[in-house]
PDB file of N, CA and C in Angstrom:
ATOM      1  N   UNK A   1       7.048 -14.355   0.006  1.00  0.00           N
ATOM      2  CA  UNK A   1       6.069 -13.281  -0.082  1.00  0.00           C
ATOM      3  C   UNK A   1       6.594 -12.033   0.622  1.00  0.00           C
ATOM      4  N   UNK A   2       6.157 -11.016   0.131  1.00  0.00           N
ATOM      5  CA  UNK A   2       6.352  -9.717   0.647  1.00  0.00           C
ATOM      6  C   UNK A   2       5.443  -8.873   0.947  1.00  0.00           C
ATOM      7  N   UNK A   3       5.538  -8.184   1.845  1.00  0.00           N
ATOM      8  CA  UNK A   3       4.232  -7.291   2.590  1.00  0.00           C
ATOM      9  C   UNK A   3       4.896  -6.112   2.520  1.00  0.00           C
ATOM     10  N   UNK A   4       3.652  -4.732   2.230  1.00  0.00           N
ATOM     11  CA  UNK A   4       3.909  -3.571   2.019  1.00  0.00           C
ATOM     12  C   UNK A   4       2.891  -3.168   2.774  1.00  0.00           C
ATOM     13  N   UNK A   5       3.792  -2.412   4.225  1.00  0.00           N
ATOM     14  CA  UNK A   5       2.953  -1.831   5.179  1.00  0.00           C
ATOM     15  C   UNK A   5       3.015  -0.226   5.192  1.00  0.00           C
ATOM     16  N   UNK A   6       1.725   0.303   5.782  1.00  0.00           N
ATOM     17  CA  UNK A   6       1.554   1.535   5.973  1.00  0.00           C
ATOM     18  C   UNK A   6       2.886   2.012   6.643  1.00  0.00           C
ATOM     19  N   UNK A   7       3.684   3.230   5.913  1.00  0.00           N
ATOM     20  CA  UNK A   7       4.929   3.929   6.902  1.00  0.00           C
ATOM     21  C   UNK A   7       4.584   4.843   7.817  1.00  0.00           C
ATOM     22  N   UNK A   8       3.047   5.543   8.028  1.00  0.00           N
ATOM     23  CA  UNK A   8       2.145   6.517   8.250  1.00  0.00           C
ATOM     24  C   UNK A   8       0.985   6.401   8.919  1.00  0.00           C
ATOM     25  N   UNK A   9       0.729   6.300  10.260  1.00  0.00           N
ATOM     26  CA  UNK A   9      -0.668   6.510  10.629  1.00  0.00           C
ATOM     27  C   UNK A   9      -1.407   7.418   9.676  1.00  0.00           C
ATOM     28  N   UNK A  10      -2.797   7.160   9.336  1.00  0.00           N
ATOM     29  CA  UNK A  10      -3.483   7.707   8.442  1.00  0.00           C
ATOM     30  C   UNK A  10      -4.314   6.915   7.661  1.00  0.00           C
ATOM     31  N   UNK A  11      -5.737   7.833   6.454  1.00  0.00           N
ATOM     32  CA  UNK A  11      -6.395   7.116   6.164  1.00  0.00           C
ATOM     33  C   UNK A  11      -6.231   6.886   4.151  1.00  0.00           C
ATOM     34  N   UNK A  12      -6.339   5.790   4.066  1.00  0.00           N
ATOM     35  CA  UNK A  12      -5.975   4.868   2.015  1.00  0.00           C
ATOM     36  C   UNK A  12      -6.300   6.000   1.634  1.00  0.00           C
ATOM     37  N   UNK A  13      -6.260   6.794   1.051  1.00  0.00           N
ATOM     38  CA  UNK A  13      -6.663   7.695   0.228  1.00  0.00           C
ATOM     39  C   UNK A  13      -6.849   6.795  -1.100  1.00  0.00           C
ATOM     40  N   UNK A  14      -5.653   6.169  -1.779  1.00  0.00           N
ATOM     41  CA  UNK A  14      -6.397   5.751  -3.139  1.00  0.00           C
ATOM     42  C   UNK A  14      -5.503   4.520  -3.371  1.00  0.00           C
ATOM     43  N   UNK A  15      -5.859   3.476  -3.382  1.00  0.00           N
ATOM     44  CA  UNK A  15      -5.339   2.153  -3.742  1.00  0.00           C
ATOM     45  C   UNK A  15      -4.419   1.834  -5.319  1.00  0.00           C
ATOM     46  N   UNK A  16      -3.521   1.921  -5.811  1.00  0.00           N
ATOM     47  CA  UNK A  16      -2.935   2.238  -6.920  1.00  0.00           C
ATOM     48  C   UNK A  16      -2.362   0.771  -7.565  1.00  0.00           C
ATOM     49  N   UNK A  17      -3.215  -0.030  -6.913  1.00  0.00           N
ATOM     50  CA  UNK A  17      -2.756  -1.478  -8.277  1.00  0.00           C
ATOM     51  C   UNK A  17      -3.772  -2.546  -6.836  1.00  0.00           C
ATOM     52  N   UNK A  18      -4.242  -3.674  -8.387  1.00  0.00           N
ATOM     53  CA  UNK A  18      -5.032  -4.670  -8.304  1.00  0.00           C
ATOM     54  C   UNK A  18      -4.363  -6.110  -8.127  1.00  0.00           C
ATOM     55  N   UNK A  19      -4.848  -6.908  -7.596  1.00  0.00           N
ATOM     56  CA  UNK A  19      -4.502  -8.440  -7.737  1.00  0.00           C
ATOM     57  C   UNK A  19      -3.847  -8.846  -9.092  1.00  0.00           C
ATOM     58  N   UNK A  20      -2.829  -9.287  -9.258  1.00  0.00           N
ATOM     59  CA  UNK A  20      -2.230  -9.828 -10.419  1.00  0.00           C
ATOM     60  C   UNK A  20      -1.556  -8.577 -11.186  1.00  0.00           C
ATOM     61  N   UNK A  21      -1.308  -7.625 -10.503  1.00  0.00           N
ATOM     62  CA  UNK A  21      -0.521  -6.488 -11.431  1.00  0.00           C
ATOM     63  C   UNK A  21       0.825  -6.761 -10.833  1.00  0.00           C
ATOM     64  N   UNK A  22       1.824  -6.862 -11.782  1.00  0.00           N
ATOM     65  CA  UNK A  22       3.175  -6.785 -11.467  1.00  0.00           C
ATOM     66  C   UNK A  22       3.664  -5.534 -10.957  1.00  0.00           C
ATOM     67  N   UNK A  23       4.427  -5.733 -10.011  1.00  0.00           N
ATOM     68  CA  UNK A  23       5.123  -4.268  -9.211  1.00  0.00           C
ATOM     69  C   UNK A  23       6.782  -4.609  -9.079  1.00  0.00           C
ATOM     70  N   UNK A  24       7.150  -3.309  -9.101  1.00  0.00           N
ATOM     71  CA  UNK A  24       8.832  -3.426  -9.102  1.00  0.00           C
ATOM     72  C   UNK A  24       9.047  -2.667  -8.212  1.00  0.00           C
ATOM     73  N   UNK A  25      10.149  -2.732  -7.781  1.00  0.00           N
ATOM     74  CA  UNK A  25      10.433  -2.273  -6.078  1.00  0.00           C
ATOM     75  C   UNK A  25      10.213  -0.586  -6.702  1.00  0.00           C
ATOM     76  N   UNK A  26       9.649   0.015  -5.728  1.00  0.00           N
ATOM     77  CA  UNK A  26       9.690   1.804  -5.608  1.00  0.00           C
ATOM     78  C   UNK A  26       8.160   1.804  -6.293  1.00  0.00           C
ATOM     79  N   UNK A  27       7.445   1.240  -6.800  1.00  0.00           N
ATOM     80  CA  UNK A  27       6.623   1.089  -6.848  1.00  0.00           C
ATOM     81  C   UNK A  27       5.289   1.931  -6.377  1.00  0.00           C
ATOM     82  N   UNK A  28       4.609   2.533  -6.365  1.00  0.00           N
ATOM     83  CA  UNK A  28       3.081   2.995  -5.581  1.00  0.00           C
ATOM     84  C   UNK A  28       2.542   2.077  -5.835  1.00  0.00           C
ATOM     85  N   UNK A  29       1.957   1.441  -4.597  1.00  0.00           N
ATOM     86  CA  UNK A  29       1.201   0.401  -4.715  1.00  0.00           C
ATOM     87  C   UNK A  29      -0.491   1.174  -3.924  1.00  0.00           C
ATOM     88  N   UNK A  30       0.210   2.470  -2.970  1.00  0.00           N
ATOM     89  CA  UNK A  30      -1.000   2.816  -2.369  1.00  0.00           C
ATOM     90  C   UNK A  30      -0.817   4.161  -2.073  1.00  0.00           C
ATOM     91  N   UNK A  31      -1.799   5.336  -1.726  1.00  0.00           N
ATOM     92  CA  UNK A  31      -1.285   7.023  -0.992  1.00  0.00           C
ATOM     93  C   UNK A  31      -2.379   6.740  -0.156  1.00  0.00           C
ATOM     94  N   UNK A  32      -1.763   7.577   0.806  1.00  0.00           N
ATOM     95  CA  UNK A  32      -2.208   7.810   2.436  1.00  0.00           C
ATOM     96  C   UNK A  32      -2.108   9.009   2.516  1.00  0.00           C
ATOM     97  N   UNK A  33      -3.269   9.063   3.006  1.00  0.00           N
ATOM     98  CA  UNK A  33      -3.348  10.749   3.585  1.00  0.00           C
ATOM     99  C   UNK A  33      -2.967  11.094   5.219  1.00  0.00           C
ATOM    100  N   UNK A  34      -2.614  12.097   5.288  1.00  0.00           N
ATOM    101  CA  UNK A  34      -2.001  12.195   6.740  1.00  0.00           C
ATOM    102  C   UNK A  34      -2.234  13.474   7.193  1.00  0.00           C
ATOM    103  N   UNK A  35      -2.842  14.406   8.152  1.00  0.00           N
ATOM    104  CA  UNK A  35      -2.476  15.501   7.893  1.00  0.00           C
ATOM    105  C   UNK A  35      -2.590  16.550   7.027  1.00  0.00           C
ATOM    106  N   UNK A  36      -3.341  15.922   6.255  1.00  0.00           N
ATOM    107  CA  UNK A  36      -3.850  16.819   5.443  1.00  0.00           C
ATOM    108  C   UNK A  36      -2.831  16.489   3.951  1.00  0.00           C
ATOM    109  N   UNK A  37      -1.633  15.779   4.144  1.00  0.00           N
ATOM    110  CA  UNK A  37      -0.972  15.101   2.871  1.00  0.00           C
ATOM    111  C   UNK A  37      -0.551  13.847   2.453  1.00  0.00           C
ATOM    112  N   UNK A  38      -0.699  13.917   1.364  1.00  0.00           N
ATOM    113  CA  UNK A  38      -0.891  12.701   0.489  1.00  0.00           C
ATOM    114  C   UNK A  38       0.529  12.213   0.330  1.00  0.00           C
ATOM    115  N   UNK A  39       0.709  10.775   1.353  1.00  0.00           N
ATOM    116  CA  UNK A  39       2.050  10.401   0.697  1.00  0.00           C
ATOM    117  C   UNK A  39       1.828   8.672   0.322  1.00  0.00           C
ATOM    118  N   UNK A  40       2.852   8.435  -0.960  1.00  0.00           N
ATOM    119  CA  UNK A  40       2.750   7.301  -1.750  1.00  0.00           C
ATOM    120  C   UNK A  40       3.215   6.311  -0.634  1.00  0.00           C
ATOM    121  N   UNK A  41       2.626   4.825  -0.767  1.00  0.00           N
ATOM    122  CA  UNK A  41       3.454   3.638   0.141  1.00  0.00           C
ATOM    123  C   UNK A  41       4.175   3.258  -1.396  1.00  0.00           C
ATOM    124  N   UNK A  42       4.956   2.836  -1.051  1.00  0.00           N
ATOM    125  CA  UNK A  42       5.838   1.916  -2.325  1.00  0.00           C
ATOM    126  C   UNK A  42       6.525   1.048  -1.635  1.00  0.00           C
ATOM    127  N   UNK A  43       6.172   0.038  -2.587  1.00  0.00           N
ATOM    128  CA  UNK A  43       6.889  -1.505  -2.417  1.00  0.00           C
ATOM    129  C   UNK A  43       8.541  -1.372  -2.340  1.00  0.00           C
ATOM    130  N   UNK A  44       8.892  -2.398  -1.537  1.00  0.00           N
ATOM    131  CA  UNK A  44      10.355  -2.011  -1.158  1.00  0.00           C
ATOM    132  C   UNK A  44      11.336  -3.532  -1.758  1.00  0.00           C
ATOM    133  N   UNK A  45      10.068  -4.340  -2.414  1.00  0.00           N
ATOM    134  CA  UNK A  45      10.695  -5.810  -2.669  1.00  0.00           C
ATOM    135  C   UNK A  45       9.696  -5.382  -4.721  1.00  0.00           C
ATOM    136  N   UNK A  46      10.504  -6.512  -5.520  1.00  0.00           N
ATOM    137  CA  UNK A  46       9.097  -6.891  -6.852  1.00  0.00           C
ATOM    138  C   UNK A  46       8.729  -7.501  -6.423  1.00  0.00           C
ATOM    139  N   UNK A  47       7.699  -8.231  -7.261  1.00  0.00           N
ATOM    140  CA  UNK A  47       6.260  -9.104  -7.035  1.00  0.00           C
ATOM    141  C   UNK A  47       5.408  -9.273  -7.624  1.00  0.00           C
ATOM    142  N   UNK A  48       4.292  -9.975  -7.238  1.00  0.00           N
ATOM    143  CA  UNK A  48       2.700  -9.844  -8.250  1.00  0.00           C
ATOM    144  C   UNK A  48       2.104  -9.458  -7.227  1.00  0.00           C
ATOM    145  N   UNK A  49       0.468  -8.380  -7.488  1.00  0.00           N
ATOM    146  CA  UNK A  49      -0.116  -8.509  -6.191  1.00  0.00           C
ATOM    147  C   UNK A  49      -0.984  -9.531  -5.770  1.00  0.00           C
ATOM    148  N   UNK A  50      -0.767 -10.228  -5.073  1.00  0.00           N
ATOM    149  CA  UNK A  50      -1.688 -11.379  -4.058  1.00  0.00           C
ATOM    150  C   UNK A  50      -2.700 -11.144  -3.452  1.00  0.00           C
ATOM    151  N   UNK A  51      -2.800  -9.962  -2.478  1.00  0.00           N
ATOM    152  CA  UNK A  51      -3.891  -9.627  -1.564  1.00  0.00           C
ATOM    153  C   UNK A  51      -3.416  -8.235  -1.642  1.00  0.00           C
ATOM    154  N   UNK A  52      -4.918  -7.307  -1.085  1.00  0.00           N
ATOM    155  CA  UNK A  52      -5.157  -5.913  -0.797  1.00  0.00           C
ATOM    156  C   UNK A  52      -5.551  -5.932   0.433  1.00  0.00           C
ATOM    157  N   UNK A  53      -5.067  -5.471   1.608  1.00  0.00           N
ATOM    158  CA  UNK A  53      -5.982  -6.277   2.579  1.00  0.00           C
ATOM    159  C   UNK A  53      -6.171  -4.205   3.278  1.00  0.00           C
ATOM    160  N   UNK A  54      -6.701  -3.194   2.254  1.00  0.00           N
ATOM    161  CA  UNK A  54      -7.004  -2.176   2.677  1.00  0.00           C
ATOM    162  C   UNK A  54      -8.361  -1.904   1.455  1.00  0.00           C
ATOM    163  N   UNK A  55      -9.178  -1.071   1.962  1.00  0.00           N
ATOM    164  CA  UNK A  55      -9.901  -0.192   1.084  1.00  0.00           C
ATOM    165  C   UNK A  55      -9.682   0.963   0.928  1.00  0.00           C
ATOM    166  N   UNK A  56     -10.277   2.124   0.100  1.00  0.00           N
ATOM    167  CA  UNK A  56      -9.898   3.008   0.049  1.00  0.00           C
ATOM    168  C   UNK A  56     -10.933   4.008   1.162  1.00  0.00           C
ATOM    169  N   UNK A  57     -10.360   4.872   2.190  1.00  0.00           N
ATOM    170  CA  UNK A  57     -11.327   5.811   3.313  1.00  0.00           C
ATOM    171  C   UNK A  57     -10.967   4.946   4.613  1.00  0.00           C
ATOM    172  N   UNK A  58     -10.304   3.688   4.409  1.00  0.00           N
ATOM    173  CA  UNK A  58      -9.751   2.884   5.859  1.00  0.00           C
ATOM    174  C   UNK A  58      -8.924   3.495   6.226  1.00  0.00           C
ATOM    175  N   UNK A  59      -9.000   3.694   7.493  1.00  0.00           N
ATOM    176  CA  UNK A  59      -7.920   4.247   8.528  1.00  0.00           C
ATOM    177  C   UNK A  59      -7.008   3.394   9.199  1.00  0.00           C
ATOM    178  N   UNK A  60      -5.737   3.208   8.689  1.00  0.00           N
ATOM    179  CA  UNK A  60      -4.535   2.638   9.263  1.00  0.00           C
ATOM    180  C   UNK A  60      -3.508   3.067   9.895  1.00  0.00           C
ATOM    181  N   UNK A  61      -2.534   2.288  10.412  1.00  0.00           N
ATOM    182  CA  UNK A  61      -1.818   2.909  11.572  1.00  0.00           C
ATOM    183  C   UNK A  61      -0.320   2.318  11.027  1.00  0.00           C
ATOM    184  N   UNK A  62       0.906   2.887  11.430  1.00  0.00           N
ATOM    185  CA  UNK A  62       1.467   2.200  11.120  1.00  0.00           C
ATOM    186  C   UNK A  62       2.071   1.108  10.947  1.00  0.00           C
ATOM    187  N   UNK A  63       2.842   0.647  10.291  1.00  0.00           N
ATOM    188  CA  UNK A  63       3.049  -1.097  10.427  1.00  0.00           C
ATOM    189  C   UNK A  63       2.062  -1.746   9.945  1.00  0.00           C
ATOM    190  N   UNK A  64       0.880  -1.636   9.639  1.00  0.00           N
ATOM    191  CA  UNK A  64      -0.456  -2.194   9.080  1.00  0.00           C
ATOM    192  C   UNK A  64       0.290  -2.687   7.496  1.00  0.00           C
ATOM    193  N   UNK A  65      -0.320  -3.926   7.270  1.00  0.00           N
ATOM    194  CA  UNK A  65      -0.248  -4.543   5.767  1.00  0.00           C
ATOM    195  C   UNK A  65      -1.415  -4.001   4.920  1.00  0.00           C
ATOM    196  N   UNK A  66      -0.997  -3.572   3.458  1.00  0.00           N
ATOM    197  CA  UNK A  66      -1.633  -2.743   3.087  1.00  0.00           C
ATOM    198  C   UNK A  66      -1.710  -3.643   1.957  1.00  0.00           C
ATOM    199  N   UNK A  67      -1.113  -4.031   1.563  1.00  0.00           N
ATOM    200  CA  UNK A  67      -0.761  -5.377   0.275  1.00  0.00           C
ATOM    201  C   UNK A  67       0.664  -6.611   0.426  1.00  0.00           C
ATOM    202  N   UNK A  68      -0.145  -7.842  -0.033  1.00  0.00           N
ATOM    203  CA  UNK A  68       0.701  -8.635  -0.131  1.00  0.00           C
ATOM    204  C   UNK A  68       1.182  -9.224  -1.914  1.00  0.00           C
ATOM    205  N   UNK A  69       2.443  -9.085  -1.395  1.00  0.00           N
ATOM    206  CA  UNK A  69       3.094  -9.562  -2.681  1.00  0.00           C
ATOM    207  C   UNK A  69       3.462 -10.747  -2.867  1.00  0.00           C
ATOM    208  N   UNK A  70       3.806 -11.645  -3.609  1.00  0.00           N
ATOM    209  CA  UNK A  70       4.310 -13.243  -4.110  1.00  0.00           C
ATOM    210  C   UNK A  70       5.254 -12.984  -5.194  1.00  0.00           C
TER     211      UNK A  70
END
């Protein structure tokens, strides 16, 4: 399994794939707002998605798991 953590203190702005969607590395899986800007998380491994373990308006920090992959 692979985990795709926040690179960015900051809050989900918009969650960009569901449980069971296939992802390929570089991926947007999520954007974070920071500062007033919007930057993409992207998966750094492929996968399916397994878990979301963010909503969208949650405030995370970095290193936080944002999705898990299988």
């Amino acid at each position: 399994m692979a985990d795709v953590e926040a690179h960015i203190t900051g809050t989900v702005w918009k969650i960009a794939c569901k449980p069971g969607d296939a992802i390929a590395e570089g991926d947007t899986v999520a954007i974070l707002e920071s500062m007033k800007m919007e930057m993409p998380v992207e998966a750094e491994d492929p996968g399916t998605v397994k878990e979301i373990l963010c909503e969208e308006g949650q405030a995370v920090n970095e290193g936080d798991v944002l999705v898990v992959l299988e």
